[in-house]
Protein backbone atom coordinates (compact mmCIF):
# COMPACT_ATOMS: atom_id res chain seq x y z
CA UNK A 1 -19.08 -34.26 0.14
CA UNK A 2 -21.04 -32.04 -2.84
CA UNK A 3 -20.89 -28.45 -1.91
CA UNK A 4 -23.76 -26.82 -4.73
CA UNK A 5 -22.97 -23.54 -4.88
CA UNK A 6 -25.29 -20.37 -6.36
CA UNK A 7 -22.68 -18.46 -8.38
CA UNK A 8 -22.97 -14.99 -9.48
CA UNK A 9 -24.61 -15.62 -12.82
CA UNK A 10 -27.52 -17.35 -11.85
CA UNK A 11 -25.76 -20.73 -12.50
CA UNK A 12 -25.38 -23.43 -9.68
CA UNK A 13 -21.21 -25.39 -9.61
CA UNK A 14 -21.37 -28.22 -7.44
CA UNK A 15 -17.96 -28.57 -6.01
CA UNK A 16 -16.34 -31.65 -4.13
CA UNK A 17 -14.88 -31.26 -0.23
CA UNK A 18 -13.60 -33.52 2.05
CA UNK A 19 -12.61 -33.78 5.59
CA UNK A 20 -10.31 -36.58 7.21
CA UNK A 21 -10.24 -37.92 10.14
CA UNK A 22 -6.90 -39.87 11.21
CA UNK A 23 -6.26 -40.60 14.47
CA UNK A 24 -8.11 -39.61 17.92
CA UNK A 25 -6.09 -41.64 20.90
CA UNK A 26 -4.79 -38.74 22.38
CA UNK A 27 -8.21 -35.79 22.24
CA UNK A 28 -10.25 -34.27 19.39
CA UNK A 29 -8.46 -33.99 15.95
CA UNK A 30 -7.18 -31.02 14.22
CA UNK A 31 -6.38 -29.81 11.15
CA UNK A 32 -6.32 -26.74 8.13
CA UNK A 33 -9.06 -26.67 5.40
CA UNK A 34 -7.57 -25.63 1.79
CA UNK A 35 -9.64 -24.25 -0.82
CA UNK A 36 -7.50 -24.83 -3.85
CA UNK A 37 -7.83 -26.29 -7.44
CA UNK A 38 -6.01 -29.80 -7.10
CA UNK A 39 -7.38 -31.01 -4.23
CA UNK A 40 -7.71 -34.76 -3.94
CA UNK A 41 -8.83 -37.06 -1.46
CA UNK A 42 -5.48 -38.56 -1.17
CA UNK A 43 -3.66 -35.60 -0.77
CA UNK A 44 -6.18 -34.67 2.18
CA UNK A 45 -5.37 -37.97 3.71
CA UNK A 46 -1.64 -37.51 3.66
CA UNK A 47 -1.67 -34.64 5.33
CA UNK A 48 -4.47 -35.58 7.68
CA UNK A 49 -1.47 -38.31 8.86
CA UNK A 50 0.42 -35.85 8.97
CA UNK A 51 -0.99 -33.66 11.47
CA UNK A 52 -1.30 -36.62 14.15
CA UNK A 53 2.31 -36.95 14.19
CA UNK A 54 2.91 -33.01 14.23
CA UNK A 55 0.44 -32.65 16.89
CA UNK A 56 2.59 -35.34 19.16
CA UNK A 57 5.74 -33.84 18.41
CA UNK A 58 4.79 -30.91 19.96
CA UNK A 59 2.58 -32.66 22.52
CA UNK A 60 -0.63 -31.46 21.46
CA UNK A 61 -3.80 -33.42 22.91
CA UNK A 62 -4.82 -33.30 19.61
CA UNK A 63 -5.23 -36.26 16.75
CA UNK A 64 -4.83 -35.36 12.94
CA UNK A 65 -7.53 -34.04 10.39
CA UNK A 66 -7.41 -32.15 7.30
CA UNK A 67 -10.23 -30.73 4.75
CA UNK A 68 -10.06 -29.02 1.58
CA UNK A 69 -12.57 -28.00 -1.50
CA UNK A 70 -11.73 -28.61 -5.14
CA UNK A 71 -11.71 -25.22 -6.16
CA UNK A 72 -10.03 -21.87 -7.25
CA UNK A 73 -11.09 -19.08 -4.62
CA UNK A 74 -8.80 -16.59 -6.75
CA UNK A 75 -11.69 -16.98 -9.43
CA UNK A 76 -14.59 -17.12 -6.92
CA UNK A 77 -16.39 -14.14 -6.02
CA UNK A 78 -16.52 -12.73 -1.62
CA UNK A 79 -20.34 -14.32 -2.13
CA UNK A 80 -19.58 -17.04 -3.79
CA UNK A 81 -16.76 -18.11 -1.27
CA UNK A 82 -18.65 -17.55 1.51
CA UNK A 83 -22.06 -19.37 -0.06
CA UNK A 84 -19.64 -22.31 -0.51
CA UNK A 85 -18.08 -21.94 2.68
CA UNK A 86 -21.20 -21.75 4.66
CA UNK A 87 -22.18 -25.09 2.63
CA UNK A 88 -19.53 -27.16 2.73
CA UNK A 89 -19.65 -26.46 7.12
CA UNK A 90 -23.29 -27.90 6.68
CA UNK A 91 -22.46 -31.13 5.24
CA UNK A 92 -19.62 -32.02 7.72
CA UNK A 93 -21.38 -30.74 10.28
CA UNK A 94 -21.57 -34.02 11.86
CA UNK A 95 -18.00 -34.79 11.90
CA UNK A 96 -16.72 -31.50 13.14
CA UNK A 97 -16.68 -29.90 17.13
CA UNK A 98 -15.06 -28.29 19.57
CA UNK A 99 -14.77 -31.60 21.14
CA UNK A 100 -14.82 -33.63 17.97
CA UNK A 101 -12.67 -31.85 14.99
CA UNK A 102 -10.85 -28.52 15.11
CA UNK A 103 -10.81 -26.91 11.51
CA UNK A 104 -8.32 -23.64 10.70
CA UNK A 105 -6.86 -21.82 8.12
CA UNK A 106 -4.56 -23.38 5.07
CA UNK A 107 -3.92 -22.64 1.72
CA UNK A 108 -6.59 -20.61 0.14
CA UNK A 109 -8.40 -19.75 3.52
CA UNK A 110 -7.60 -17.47 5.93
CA UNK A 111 -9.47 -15.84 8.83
CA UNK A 112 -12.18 -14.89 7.23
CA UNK A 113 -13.37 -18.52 5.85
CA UNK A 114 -13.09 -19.55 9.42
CA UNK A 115 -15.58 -16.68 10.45
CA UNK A 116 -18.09 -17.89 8.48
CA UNK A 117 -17.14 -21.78 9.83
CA UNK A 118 -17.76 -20.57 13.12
CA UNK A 119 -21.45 -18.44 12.43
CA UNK A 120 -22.72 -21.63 10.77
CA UNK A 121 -22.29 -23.71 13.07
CA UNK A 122 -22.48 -21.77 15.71
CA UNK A 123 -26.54 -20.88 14.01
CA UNK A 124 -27.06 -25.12 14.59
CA UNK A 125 -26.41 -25.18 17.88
CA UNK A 126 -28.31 -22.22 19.52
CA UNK A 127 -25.46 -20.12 20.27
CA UNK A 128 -21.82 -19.36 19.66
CA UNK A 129 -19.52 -21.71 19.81
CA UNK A 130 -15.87 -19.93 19.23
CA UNK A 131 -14.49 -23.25 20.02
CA UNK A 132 -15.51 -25.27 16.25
CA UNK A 133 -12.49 -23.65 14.58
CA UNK A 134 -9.22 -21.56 14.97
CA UNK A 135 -7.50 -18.64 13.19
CA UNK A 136 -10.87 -16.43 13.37
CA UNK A 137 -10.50 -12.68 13.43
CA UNK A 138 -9.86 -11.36 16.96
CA UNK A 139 -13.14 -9.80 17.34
CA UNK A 140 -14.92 -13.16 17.25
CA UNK A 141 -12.55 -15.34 19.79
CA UNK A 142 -9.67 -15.83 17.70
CA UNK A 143 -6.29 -15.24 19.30
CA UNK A 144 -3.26 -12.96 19.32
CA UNK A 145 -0.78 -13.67 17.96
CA UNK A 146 -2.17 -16.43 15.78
CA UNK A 147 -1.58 -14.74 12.00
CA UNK A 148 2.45 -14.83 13.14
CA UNK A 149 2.91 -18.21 14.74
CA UNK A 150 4.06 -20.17 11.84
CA UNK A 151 7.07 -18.01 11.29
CA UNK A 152 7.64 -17.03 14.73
CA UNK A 153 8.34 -20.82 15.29
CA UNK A 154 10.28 -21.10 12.60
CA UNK A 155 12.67 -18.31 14.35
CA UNK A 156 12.48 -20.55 17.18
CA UNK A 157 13.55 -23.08 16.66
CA UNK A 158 16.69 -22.08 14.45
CA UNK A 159 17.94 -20.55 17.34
CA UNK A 160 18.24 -23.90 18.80
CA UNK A 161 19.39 -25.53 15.24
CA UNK A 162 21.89 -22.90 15.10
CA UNK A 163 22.96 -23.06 18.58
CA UNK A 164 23.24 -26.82 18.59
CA UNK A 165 25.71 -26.50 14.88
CA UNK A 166 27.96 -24.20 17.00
CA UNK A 167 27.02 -21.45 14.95
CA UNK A 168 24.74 -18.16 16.40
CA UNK A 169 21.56 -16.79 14.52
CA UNK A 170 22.73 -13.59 14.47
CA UNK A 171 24.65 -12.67 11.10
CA UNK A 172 23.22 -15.44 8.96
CA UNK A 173 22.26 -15.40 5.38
CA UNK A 174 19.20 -16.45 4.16
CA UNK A 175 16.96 -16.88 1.50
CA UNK A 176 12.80 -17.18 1.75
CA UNK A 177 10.64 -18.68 -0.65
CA UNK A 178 7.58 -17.49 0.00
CA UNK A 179 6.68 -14.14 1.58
CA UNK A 180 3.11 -14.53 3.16
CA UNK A 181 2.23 -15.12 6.65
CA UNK A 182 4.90 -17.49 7.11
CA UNK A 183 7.78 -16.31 5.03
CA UNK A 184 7.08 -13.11 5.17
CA UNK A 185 6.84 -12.81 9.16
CA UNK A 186 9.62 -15.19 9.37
CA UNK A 187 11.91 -13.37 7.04
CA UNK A 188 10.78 -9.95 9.22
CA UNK A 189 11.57 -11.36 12.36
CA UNK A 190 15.15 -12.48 11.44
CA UNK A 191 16.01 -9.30 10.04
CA UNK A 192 15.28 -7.77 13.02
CA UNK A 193 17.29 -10.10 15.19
CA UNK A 194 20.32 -9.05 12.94
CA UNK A 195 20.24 -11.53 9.95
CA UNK A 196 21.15 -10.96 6.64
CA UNK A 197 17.68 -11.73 4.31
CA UNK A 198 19.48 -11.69 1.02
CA UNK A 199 16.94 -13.32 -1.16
CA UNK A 200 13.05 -13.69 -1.11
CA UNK A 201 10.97 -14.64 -3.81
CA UNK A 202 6.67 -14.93 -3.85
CA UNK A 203 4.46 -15.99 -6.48
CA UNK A 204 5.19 -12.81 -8.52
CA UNK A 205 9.16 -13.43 -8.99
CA UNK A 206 12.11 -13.24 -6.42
CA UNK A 207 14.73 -10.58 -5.76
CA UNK A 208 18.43 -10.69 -4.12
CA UNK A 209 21.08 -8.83 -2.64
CA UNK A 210 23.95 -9.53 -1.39
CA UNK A 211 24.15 -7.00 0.86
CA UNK A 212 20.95 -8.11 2.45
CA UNK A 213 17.38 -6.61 2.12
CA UNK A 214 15.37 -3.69 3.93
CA UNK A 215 12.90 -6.50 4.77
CA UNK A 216 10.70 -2.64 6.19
CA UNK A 217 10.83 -0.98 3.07
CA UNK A 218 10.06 -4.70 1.25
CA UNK A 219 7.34 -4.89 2.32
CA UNK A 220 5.95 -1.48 1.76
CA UNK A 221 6.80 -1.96 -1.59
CA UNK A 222 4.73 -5.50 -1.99
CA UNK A 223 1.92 -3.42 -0.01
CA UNK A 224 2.06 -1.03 -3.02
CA UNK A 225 3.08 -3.66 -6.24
CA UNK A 226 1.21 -7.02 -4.87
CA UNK A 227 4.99 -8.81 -4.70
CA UNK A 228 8.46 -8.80 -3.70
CA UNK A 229 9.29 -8.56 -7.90
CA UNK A 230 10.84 -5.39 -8.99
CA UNK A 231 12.32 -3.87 -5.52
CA UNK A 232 14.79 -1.25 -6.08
CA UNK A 233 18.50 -1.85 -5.85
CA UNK A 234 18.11 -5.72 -6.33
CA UNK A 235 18.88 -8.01 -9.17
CA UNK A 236 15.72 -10.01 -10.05
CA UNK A 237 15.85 -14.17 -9.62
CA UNK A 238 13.49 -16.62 -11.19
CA UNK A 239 11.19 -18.64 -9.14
CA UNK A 240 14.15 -22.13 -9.49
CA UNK A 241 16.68 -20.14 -9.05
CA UNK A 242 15.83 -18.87 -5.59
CA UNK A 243 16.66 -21.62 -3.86
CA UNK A 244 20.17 -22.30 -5.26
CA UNK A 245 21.16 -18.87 -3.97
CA UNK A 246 24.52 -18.50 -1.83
CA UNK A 247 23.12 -18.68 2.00
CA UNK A 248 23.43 -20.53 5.35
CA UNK A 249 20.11 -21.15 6.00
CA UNK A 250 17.06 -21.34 3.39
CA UNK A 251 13.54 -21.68 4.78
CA UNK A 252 11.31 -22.95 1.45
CA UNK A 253 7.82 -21.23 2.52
CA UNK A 254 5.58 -21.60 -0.28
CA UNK A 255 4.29 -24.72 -2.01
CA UNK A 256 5.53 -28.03 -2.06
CA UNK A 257 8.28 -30.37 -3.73
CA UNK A 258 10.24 -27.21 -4.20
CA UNK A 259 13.69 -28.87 -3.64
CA UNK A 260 13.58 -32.04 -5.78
CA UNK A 261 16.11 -34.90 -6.90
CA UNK A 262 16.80 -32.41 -10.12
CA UNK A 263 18.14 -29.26 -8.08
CA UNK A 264 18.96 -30.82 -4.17
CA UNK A 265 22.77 -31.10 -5.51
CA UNK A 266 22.60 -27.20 -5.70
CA UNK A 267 21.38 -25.66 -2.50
CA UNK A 268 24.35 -23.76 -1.19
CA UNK A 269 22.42 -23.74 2.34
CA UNK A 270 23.71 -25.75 5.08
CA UNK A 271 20.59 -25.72 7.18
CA UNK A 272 17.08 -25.96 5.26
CA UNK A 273 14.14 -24.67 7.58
CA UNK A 274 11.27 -26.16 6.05
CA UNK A 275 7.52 -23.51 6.29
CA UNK A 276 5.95 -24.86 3.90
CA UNK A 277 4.21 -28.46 4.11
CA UNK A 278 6.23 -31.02 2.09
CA UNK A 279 8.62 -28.41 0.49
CA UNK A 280 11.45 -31.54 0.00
CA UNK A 281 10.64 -34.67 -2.05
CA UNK A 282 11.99 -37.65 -0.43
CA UNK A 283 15.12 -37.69 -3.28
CA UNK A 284 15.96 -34.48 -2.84
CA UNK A 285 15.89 -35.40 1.06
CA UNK A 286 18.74 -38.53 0.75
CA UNK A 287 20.99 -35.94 -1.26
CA UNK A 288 20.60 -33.11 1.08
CA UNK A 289 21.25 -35.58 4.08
CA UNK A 290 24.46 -37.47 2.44
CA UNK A 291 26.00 -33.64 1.92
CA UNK A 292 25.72 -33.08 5.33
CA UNK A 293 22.51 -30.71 4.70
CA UNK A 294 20.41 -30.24 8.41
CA UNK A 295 16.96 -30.34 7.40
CA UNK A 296 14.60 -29.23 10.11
CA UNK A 297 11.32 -31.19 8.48
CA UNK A 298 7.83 -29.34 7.82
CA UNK A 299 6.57 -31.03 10.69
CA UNK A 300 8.44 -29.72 13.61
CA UNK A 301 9.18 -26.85 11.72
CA UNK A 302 5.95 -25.13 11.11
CA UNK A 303 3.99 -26.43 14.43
CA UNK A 304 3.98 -22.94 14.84
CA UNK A 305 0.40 -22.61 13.55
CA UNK A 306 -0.88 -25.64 15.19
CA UNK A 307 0.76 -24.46 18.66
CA UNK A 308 -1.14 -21.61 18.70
CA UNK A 309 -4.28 -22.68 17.51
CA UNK A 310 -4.55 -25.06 20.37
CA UNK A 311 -4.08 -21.62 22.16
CA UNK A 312 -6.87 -19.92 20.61
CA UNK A 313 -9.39 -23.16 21.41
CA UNK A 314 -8.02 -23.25 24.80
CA UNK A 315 -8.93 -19.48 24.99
CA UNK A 316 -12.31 -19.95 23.29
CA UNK A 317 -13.45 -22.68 25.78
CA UNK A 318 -12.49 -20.62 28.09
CA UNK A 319 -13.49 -17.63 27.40
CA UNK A 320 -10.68 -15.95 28.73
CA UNK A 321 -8.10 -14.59 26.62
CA UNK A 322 -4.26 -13.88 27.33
CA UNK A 323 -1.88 -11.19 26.19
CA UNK A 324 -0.16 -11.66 23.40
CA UNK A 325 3.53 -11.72 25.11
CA UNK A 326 1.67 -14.82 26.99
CA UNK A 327 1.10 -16.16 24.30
CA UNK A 328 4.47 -15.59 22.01
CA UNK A 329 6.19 -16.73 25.49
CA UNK A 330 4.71 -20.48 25.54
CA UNK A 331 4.73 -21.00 22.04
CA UNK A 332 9.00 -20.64 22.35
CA UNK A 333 8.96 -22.84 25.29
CA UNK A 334 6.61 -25.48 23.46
CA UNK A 335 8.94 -25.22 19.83
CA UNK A 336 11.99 -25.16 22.45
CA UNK A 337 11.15 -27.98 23.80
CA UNK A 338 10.19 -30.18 20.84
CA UNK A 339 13.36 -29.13 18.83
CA UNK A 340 15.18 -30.19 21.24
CA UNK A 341 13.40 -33.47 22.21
CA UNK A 342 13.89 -34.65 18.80
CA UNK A 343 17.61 -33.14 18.48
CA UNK A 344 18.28 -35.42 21.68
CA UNK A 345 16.24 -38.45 19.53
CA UNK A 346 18.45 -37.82 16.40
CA UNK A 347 21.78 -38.01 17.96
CA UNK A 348 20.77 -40.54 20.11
CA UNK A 349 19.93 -43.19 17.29
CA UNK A 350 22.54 -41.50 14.64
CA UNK A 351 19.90 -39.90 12.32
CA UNK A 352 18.61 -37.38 10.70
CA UNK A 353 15.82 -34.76 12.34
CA UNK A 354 12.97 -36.00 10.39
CA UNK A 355 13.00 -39.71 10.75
CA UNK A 356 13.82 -38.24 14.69
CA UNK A 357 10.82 -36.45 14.79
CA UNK A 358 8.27 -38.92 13.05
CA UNK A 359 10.00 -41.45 15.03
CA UNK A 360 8.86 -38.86 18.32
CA UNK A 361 5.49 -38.69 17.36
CA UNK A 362 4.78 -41.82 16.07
CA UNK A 363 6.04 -43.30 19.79
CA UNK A 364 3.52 -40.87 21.43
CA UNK A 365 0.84 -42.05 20.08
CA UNK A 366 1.73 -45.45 19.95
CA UNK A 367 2.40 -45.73 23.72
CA UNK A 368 -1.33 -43.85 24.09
CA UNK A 369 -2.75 -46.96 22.13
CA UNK A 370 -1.26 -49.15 24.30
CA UNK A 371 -1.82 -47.15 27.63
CA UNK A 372 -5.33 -46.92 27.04
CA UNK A 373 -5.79 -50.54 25.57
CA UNK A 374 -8.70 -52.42 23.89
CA UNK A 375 -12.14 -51.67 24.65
CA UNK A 376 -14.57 -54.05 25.45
């Protein structure tokens, strides 16, 4: 779609969107919109497939969709985002509904963008509809919890990964790439259960420490500085070097094709939790895998998000909404269950987790094609 946008200086930018649609056998689809300056239409589509399979894994009546705006919202002004914003809703109108297509948050969004979502087309239809869209501020039907889920899964399930390597949680070293809300909750969350964070790095630069990082006082001092670069009593890393650090466990939670065919041969990590989508290129995945590397793929690993979302819409047709120990309390028993599903696929058939769990989610929806048959 053209999104033409009124920017601040009198000048109208007409900006290019899109918004996928891949699969709807099993309910409505779902799926993040990114505002962000390479977005292409095949990228959209990818990860549009993407979705449908996460959304099985973790038995989600959901299909997948994904939507994004060529764009660079660091550069855009609070008006101009939300003129564009507000536009962009308009002209997929038609394709998106509580009942139809689910948008939420992704990179370069965030609650706010799905605020807006909501008031425009909730101004269409007459009255509010919390339902359109997920990850919305609390005030306007969002859901507790929500900003956290990504890395609270990710804590989930590598108690089971860690559990089912003989090894406990507990005592662990690891390294974050990424410190947002999925590294950075992640990384908090492990600290607190006793692990040893001994490197994190963000967009600004990475620090380490062997002896393992306040992750409290971390974060009051990217609160203060804007990012995790320059924390006292730690020896700075570059942005490569990160992941090659000494640890058991590495979660890559930033952008993708991070760990590539030119560094796989150096990750010291014997499990690799992956946060962010597509962190692993598909070399760097057959080296990890023939050194005996357990890679828990993005798309079991990060159905955090989507888990809860499918909270929050549940909530907003409802209108009723649940504590968030409810809510923290299901989401463990749905990543529980999945991890394990797919563990039980993967030593089952003698591979690895992710062909396990696209081989899980694929079958799901596969067996609802076939349940529900050919129409006429």
């Amino acid at each position: 779609v053209s999104i033409p946008t009124q920017m601040d200086d009198g000048r109208t930018e007409v900006f290019i969107g899109y918004r996928v649609h891949h699969n709807t056998v099993l309910g409505p689809t779902k799926g993040g919109v990114r505002f962000h300056p390479e977005v292409t239409l095949d990228e959209v589509t990818a990860l549009a497939m993407l979705m449908s399979w996460k959304c099985a894994i973790v038995g989600l009546p959901y299909g997948g969709a994904k939507g994004g705006v060529r764009c660079d919202p660091s550069r855009m002004s609070a008006r101009e985002l939300e003129h564009m914003t507000r536009r962009y809703t308009s002209e997929i109108m038609l394709v998106i509904g509580p009942d139809l297509d689910i948008p939420a948050p992704d990179l370069g969004t965030n609650e706010q963008t799905m605020a807006w979502m909501m008031d425009t087309y909730s101004m269409t239809q007459g009255r509010t509809v919390p339902g359109v869209v997920t990850g919305k501020p609390i005030l306007v039907g969002g859901s507790a919890g929500r900003r956290e889920a990504t890395g609270r899964g990710i804590v989930y399930v590598l108690y089971q990964a860690t559990r089912r390597l003989g090894h406990e949680l507990k005592g662990r070293r690891i390294v974050v790439q990424g410190f947002g809300n999925v590294g950075g909750v992640a990384a908090r969350l492990l600290w607190r259960e006793g692990c040893l964070i001994v490197g994190v790095g963000d967009a600004g630069g990475g620090v380490y420490s062997s002896r393992g990082l306040d992750i409290r006082q971390l974060e009051a001092h990217v609160a203060e500085s804007g990012s995790v670069a320059g924390f006292p009593g730690t020896d700075a890393v570059k942005g490569a070097e990160l992941l090659e650090l000494p640890c058991d466990i590495l979660i890559p939670a930033a952008l993708g094709s991070q760990i590539r065919g030119d560094n796989a041969d150096r990750i010291k990590a014997s499990i690799v939790a992956e946060g962010a989508n597509g962190p692993t290129t598909p070399e760097a995945d057959a080296i990890l895998r023939d050194r005996g590397v357990t890679v828990i793929p993005d798309i079991l690993c990060n159905a955090g998000g989507v888990v809860v979302s499918y909270f929050e819409w549940v909530q907003g047709l409802q209108f009723y909404f649940w504590r968030e120990s409810e809510i923290t309390t299901r989401l463990q028993e749905v990543m529980t269950r999945a991890f394990n599903r797919v563990w039980a696929i993967a030593q089952k058939d003698g591979t690895d987790l992710r062909t396990a769990a696209l081989m899980h989610g694929v079958r799901r929806v596969a067996d609802a094609f076939r349940l529900r048959g050919l129409y006429p």
